[in-house]
PDB file of N, CA and C in Angstrom:
ATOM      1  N   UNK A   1      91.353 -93.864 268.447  1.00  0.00           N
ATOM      2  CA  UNK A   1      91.861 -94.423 269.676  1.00  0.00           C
ATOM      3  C   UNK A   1      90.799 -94.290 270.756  1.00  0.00           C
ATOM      4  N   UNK A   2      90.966 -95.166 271.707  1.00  0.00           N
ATOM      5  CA  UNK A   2      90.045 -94.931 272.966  1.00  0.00           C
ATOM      6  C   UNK A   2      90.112 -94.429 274.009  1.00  0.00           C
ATOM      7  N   UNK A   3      89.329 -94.057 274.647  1.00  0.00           N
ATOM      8  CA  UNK A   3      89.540 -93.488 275.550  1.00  0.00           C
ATOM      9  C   UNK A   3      90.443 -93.982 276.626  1.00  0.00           C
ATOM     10  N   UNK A   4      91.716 -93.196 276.997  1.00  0.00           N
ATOM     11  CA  UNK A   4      92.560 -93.353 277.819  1.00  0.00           C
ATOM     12  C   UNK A   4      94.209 -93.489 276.995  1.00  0.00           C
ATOM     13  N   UNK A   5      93.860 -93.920 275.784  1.00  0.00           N
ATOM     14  CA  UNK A   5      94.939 -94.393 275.112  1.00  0.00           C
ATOM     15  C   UNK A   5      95.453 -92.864 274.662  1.00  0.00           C
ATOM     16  N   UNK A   6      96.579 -92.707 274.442  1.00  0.00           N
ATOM     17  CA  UNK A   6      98.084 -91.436 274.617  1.00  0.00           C
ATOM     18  C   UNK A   6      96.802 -90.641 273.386  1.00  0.00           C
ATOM     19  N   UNK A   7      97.354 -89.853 272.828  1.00  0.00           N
ATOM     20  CA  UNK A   7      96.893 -89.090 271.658  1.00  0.00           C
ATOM     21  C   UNK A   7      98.251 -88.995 271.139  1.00  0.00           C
ATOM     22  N   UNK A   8      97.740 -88.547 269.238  1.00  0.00           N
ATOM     23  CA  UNK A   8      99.067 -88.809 268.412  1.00  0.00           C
ATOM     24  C   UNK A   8      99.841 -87.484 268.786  1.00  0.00           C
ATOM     25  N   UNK A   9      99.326 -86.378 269.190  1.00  0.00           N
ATOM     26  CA  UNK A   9      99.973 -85.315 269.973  1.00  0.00           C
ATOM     27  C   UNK A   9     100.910 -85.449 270.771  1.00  0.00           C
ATOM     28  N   UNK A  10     100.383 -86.803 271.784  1.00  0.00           N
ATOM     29  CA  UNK A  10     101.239 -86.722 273.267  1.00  0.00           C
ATOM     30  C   UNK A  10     102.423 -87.800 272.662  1.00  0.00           C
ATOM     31  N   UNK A  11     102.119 -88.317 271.649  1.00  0.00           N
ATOM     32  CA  UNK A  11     103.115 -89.266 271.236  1.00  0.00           C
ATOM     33  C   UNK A  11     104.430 -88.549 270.456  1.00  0.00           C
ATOM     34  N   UNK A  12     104.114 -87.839 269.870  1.00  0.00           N
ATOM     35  CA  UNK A  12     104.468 -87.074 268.955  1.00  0.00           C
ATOM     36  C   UNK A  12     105.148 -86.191 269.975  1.00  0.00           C
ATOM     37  N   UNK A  13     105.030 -85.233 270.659  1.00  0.00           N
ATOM     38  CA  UNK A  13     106.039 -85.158 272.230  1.00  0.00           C
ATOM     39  C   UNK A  13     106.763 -85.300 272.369  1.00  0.00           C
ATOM     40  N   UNK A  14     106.585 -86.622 272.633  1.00  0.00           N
ATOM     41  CA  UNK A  14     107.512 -87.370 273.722  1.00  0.00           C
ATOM     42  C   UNK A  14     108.573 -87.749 272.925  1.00  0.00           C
ATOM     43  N   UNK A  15     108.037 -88.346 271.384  1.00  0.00           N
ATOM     44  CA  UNK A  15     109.131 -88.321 270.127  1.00  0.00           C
ATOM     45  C   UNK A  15     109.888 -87.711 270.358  1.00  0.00           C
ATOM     46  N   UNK A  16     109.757 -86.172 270.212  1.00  0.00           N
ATOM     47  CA  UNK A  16     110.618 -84.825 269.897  1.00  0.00           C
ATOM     48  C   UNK A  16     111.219 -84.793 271.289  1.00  0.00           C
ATOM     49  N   UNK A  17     111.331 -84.879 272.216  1.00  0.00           N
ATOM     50  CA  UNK A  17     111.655 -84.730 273.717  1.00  0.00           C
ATOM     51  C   UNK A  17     112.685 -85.593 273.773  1.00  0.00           C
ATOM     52  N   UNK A  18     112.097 -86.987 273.335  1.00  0.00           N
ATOM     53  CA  UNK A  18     113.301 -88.364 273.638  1.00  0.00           C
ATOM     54  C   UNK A  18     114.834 -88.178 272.498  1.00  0.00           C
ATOM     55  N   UNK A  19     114.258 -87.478 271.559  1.00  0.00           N
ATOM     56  CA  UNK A  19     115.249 -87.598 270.501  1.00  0.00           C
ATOM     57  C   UNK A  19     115.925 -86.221 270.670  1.00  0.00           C
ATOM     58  N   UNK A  20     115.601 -85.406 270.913  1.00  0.00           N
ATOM     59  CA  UNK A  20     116.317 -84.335 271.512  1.00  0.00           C
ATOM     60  C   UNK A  20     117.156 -84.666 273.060  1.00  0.00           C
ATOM     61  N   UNK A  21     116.457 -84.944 273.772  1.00  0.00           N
ATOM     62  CA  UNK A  21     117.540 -85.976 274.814  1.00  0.00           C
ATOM     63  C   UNK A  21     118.970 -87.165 274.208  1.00  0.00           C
ATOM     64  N   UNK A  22     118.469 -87.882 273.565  1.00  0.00           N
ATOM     65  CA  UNK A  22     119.218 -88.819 272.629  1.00  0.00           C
ATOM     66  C   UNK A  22     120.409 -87.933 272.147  1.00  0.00           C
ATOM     67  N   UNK A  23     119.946 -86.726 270.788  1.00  0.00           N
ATOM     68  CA  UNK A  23     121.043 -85.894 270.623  1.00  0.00           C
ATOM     69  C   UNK A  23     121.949 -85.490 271.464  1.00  0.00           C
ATOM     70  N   UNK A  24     121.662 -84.953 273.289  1.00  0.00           N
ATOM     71  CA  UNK A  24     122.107 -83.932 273.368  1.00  0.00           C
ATOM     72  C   UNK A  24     123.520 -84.914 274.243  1.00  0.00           C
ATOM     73  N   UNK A  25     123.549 -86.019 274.038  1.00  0.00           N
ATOM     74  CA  UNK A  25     124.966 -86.654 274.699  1.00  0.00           C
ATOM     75  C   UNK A  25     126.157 -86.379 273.658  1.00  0.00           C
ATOM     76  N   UNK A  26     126.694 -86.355 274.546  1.00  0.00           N
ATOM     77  CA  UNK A  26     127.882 -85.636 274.169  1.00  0.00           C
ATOM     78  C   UNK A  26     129.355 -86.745 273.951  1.00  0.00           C
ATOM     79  N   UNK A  27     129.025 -88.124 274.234  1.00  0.00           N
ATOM     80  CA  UNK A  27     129.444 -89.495 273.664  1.00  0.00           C
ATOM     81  C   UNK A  27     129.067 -89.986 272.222  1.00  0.00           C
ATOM     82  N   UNK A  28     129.565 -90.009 271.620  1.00  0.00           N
ATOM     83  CA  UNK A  28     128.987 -90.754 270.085  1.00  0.00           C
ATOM     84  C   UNK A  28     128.252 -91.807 270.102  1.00  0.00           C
ATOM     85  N   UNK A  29     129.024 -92.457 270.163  1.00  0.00           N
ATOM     86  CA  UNK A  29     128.274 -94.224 270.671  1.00  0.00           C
ATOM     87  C   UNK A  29     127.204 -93.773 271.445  1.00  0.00           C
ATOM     88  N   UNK A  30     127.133 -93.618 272.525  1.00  0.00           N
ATOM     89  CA  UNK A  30     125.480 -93.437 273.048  1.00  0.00           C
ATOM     90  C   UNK A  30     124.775 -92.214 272.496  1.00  0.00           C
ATOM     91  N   UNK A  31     125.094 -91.414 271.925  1.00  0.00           N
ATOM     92  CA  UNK A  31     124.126 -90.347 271.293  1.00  0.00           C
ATOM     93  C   UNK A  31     123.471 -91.266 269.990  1.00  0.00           C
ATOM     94  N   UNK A  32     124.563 -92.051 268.982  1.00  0.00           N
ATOM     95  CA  UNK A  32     123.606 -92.992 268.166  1.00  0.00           C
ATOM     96  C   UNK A  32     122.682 -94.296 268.591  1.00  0.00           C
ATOM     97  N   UNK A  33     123.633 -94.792 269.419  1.00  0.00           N
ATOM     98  CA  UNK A  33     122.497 -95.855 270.259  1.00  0.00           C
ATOM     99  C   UNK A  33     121.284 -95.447 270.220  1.00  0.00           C
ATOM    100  N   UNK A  34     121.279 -94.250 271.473  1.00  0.00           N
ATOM    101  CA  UNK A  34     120.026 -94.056 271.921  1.00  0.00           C
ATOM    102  C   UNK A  34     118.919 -93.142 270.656  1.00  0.00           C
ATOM    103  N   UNK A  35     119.606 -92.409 269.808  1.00  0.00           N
ATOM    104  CA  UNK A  35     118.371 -91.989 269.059  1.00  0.00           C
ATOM    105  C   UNK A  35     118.260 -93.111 267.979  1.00  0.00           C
ATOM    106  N   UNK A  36     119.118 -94.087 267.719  1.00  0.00           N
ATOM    107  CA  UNK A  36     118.254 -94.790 266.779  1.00  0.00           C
ATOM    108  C   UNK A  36     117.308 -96.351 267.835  1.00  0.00           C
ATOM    109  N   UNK A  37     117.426 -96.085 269.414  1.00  0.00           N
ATOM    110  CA  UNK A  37     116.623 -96.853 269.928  1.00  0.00           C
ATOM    111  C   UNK A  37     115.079 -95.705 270.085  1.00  0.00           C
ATOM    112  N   UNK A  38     115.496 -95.044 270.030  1.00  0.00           N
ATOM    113  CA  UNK A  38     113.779 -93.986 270.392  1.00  0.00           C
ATOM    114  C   UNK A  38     113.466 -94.335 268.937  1.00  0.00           C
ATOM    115  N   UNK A  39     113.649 -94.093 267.916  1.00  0.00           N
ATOM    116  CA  UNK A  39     113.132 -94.225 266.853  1.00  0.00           C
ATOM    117  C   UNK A  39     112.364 -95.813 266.566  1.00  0.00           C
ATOM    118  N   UNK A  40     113.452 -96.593 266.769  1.00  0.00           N
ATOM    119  CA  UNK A  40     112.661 -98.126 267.062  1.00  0.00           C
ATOM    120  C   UNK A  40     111.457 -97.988 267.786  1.00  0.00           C
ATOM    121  N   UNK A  41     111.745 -97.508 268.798  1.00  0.00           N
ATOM    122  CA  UNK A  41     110.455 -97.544 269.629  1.00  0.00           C
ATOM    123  C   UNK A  41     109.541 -97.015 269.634  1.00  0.00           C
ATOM    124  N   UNK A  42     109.789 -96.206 268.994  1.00  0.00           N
ATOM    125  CA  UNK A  42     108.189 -95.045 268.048  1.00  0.00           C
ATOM    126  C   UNK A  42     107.365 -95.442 266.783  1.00  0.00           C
ATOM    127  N   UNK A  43     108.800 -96.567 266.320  1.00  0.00           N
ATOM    128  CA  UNK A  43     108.238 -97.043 264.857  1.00  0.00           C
ATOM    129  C   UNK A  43     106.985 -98.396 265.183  1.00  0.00           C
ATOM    130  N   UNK A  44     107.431 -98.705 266.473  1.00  0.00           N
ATOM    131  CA  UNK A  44     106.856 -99.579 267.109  1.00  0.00           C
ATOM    132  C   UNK A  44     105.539 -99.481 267.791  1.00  0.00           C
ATOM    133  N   UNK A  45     104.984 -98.242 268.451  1.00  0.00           N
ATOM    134  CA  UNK A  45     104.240 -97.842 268.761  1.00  0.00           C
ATOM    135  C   UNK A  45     103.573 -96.557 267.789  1.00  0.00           C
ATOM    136  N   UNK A  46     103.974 -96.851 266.861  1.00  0.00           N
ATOM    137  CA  UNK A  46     103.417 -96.400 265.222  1.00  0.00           C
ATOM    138  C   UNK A  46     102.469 -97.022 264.856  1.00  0.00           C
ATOM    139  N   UNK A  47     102.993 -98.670 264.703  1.00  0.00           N
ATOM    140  CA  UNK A  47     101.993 -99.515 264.306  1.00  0.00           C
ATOM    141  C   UNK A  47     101.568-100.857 265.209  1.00  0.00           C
ATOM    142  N   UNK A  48     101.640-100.075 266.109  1.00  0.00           N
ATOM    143  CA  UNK A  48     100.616-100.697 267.802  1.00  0.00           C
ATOM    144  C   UNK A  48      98.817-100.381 267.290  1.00  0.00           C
ATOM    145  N   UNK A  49      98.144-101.594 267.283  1.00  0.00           N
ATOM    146  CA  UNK A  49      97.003-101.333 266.575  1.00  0.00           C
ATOM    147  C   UNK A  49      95.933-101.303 268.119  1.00  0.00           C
ATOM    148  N   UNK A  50      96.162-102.150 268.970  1.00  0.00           N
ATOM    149  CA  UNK A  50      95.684-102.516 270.600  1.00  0.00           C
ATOM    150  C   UNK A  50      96.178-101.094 271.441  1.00  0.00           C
ATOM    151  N   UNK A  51      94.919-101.005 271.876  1.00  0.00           N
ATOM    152  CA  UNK A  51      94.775 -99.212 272.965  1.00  0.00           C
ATOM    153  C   UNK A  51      95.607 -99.740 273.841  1.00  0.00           C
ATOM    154  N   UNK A  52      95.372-100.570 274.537  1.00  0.00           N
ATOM    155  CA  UNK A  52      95.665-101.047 275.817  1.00  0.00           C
ATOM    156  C   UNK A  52      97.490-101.019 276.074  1.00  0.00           C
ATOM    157  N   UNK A  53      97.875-101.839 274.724  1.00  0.00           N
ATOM    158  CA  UNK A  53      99.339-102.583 275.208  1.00  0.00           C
ATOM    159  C   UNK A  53     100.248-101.110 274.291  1.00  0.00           C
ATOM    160  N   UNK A  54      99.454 -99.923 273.461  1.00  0.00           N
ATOM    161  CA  UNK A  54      99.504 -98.681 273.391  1.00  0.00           C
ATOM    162  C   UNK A  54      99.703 -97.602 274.206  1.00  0.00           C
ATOM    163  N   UNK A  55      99.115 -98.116 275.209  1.00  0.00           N
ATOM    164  CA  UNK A  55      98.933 -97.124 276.348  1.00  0.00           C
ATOM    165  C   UNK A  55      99.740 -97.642 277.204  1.00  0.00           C
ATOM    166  N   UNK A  56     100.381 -98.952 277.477  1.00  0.00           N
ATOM    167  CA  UNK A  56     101.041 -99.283 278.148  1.00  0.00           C
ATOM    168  C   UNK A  56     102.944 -99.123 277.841  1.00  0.00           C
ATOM    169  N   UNK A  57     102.964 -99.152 276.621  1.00  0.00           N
ATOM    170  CA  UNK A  57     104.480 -98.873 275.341  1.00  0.00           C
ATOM    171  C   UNK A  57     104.538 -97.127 275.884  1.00  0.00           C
ATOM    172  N   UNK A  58     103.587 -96.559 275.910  1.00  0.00           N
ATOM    173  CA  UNK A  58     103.549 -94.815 275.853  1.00  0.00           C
ATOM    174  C   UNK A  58     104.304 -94.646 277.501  1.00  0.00           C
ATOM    175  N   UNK A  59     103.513 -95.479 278.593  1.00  0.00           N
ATOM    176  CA  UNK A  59     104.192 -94.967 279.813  1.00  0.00           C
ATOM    177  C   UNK A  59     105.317 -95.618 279.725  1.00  0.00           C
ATOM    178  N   UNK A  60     105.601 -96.506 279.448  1.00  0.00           N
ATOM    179  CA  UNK A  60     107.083 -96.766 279.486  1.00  0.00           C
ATOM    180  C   UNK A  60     108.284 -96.074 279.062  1.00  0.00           C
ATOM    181  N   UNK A  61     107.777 -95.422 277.722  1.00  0.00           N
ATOM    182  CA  UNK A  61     108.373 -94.725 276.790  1.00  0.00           C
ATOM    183  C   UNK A  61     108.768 -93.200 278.103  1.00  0.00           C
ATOM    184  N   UNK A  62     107.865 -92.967 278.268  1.00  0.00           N
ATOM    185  CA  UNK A  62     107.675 -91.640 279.095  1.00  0.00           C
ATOM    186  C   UNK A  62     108.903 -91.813 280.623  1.00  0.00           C
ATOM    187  N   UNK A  63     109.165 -93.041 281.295  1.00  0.00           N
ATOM    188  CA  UNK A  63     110.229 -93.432 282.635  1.00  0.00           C
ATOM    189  C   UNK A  63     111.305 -93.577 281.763  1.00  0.00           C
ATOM    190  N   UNK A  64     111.581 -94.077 280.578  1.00  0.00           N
ATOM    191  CA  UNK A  64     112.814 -93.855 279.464  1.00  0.00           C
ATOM    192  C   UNK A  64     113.013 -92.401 279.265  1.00  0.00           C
ATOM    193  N   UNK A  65     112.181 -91.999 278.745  1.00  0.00           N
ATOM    194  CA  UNK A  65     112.580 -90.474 278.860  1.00  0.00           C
ATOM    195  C   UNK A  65     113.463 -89.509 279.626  1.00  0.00           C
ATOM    196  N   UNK A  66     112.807 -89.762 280.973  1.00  0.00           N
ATOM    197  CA  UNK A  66     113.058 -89.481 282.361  1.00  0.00           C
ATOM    198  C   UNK A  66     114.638 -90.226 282.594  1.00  0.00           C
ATOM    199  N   UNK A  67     115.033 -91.075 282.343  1.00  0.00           N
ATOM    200  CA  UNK A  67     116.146 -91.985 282.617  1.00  0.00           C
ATOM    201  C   UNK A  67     116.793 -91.070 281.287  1.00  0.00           C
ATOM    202  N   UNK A  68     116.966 -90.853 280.313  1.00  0.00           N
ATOM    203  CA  UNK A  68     117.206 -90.663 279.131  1.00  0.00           C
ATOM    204  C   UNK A  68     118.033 -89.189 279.634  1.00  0.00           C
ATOM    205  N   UNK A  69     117.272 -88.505 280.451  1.00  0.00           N
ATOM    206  CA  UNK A  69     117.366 -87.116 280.406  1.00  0.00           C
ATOM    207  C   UNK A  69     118.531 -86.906 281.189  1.00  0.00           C
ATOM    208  N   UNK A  70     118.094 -87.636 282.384  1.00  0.00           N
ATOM    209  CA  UNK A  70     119.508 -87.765 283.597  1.00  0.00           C
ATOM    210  C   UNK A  70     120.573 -87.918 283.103  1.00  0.00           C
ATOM    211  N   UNK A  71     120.359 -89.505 281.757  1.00  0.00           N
ATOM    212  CA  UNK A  71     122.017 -89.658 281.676  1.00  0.00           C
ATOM    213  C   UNK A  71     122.360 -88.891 280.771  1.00  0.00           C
ATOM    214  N   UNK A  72     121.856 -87.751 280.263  1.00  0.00           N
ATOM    215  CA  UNK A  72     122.289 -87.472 279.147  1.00  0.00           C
ATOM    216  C   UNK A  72     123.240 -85.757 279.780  1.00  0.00           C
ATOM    217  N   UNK A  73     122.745 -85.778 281.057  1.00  0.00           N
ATOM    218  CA  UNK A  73     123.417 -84.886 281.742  1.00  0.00           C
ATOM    219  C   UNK A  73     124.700 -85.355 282.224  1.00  0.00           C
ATOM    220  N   UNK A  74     124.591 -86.654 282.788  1.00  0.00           N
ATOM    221  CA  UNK A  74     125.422 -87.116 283.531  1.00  0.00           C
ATOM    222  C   UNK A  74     126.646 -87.008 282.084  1.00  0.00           C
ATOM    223  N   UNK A  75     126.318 -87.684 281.706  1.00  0.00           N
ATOM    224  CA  UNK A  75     127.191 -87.639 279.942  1.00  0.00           C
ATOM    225  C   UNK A  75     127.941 -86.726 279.396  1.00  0.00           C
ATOM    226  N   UNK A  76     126.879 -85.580 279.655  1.00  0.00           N
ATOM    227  CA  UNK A  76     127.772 -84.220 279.542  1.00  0.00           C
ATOM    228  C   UNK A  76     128.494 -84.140 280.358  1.00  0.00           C
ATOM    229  N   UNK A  77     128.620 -83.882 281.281  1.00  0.00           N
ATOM    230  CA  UNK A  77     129.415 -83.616 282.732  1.00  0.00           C
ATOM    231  C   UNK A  77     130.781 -84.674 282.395  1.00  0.00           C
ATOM    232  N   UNK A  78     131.010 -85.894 282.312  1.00  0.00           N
ATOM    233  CA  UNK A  78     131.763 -86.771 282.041  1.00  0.00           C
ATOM    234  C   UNK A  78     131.976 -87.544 280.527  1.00  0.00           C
ATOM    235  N   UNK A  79     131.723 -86.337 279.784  1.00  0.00           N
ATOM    236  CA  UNK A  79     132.273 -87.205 278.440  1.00  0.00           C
ATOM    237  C   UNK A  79     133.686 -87.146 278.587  1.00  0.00           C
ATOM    238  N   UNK A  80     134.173 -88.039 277.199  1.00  0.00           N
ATOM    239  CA  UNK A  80     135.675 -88.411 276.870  1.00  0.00           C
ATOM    240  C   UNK A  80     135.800 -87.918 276.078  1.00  0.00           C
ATOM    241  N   UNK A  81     136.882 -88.317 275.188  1.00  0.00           N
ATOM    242  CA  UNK A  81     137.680 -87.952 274.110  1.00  0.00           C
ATOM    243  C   UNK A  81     136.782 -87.988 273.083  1.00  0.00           C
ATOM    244  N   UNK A  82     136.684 -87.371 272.234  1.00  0.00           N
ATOM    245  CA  UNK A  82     136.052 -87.817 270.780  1.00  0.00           C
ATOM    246  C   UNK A  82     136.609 -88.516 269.803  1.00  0.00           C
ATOM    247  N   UNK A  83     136.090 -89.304 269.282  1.00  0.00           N
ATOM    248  CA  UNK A  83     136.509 -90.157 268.538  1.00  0.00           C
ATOM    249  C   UNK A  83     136.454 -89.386 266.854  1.00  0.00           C
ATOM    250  N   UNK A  84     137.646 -90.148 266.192  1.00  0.00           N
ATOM    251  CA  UNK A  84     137.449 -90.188 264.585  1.00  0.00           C
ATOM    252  C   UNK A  84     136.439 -90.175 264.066  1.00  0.00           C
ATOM    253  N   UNK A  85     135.497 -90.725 263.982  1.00  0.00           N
ATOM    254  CA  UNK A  85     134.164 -90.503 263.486  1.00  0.00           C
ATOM    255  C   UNK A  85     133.843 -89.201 263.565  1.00  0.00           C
ATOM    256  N   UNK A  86     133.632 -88.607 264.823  1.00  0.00           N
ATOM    257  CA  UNK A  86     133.473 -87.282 264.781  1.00  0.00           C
ATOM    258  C   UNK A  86     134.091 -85.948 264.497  1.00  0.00           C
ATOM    259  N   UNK A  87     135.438 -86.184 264.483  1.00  0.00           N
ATOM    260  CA  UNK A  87     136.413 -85.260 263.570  1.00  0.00           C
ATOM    261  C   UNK A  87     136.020 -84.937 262.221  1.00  0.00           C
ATOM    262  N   UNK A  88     135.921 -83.341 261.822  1.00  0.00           N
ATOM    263  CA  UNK A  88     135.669 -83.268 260.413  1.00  0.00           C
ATOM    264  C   UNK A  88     136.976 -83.321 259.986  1.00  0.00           C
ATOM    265  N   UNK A  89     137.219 -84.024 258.865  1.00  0.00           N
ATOM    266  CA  UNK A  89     138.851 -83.754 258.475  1.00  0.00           C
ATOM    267  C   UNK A  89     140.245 -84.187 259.000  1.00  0.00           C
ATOM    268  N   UNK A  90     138.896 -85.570 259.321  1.00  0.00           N
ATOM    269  CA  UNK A  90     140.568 -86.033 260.503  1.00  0.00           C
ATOM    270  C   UNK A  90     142.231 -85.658 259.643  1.00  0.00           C
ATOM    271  N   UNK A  91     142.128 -85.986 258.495  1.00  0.00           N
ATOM    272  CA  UNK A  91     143.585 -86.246 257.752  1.00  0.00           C
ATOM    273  C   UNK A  91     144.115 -84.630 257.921  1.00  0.00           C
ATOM    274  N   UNK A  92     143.242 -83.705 257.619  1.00  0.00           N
ATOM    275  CA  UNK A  92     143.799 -82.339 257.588  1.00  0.00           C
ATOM    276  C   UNK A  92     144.514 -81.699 259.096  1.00  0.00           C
ATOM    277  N   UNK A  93     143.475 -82.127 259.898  1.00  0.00           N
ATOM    278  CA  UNK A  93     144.090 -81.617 261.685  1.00  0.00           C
ATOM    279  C   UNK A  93     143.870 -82.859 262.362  1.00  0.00           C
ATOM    280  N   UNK A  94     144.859 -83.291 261.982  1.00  0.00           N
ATOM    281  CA  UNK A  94     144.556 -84.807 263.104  1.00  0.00           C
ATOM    282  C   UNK A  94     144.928 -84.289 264.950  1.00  0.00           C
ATOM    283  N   UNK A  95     145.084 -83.056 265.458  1.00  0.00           N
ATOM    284  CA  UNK A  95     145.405 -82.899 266.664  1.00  0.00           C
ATOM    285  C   UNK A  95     143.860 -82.553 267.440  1.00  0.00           C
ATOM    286  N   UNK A  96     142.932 -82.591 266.206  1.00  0.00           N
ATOM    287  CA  UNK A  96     141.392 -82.563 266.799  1.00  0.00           C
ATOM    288  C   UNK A  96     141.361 -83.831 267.654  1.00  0.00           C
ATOM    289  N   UNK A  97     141.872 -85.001 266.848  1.00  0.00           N
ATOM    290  CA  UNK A  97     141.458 -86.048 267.504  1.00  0.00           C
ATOM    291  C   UNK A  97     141.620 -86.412 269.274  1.00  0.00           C
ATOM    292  N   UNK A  98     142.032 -85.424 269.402  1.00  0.00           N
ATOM    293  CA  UNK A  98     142.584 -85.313 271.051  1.00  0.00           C
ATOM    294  C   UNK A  98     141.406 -84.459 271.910  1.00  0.00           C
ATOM    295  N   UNK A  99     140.790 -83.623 271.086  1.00  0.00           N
ATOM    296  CA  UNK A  99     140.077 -82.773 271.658  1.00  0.00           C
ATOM    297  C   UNK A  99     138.789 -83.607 272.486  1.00  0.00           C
ATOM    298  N   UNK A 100     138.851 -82.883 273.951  1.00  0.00           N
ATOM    299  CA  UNK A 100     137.829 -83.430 274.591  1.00  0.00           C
ATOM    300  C   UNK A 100     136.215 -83.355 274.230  1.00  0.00           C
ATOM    301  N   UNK A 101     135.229 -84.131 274.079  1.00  0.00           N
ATOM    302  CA  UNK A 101     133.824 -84.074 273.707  1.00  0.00           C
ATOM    303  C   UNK A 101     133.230 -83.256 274.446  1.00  0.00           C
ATOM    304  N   UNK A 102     133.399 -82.639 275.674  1.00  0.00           N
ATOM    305  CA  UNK A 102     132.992 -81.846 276.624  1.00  0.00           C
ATOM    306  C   UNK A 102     133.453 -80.795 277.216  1.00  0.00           C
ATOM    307  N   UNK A 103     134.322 -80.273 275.788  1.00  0.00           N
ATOM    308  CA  UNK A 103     134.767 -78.761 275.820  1.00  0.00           C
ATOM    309  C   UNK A 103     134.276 -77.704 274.802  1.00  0.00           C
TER     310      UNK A 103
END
């Protein structure tokens, strides 16, 4: 890579940072959204071969982050109900299904 363009270090980062943000919502639907959109977007700037429009995918990636992080607070603070999907065993204790995501 050239000079100026991210290093596979700083990429590699921001990976682990965004997808740990991604996890930490406490909504289903947007906890999968968003980590299988960071992953797109890494797979993408995986095989970004141009420094330039490389270096330009990386800062973007990096104000997503930043946005990523906020809502993922905000998320906590105001999740809902959890859904079936996330119940282990719905059939066995179906009174989980009531249980709030943010307790």
């Amino acid at each position: 890579m050239s000079a100026g363009a991210p290093s596979k270090q700083a990429i590699l980062s921001l990976y682990h940072n965004m997808l740990r943000s991604s996890q930490s919502y406490s909504s289903y639907n947007f906890r999968e959204y968003f980590v299988r959109r960071t992953k797109d977007t890494f797979r993408a700037m995986q095989e970004e071969q141009d420094p330039e429009r490389l270096r330009n995918m990386y800062s973007e990636a990096v104000k997503e982050s930043t946005v990523l992080k906020r809502g993922a607070i905000v998320n906590q603070l105001y999740g809902g109900w959890k859904l079936a999907v996330e119940v282990q065993n719905a059939e066995k204790e179906p009174e989980k299904i009531l249980e709030r995501s943010d307790s």
